[in-house]
Protein backbone atom coordinates (compact mmCIF):
# COMPACT_ATOMS: atom_id res chain seq x y z
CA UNK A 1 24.78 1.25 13.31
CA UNK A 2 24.14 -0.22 9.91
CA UNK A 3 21.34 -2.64 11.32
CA UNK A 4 19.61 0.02 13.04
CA UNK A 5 19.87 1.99 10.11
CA UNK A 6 17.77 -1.05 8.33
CA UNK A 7 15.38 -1.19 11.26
CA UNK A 8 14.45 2.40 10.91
CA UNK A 9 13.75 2.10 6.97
CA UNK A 10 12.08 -0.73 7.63
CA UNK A 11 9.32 0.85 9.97
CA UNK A 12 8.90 3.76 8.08
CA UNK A 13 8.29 1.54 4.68
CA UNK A 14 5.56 -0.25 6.69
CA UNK A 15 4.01 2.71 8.17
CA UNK A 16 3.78 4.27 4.52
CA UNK A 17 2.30 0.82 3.01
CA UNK A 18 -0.28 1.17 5.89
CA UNK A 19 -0.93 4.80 5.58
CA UNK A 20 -1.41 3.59 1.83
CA UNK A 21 -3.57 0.59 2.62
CA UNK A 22 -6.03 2.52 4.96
CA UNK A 23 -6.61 5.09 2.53
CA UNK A 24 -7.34 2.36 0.16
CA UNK A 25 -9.69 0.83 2.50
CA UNK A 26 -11.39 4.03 3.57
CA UNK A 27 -12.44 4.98 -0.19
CA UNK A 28 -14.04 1.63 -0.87
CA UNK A 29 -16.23 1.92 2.12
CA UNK A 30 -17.09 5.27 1.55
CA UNK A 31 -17.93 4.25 -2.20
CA UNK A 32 -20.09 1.12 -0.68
CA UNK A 33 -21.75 3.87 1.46
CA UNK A 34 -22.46 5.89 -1.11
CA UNK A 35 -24.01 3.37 -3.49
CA UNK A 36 -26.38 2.00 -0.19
CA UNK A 37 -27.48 5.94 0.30
């Protein structure tokens, strides 16, 4: 029970981190685009 419990926080911490790390990497491209335009 306890391990799945760990297995379950784990995913969700990595989903957040790449929810968090996309975001980051969508806003420098659309700064990049916006300096090209």
């Amino acid at each position: 029970m306890w391990k799945l419990l760990q297995i379950t926080t784990l995913q969700i911490n990595s989903k957040i981190v790449g929810i968090h790390i996309f975001r980051k990497f969508l806003l420098v491209l659309l700064r990049r685009t916006h300096v090209n335009l």
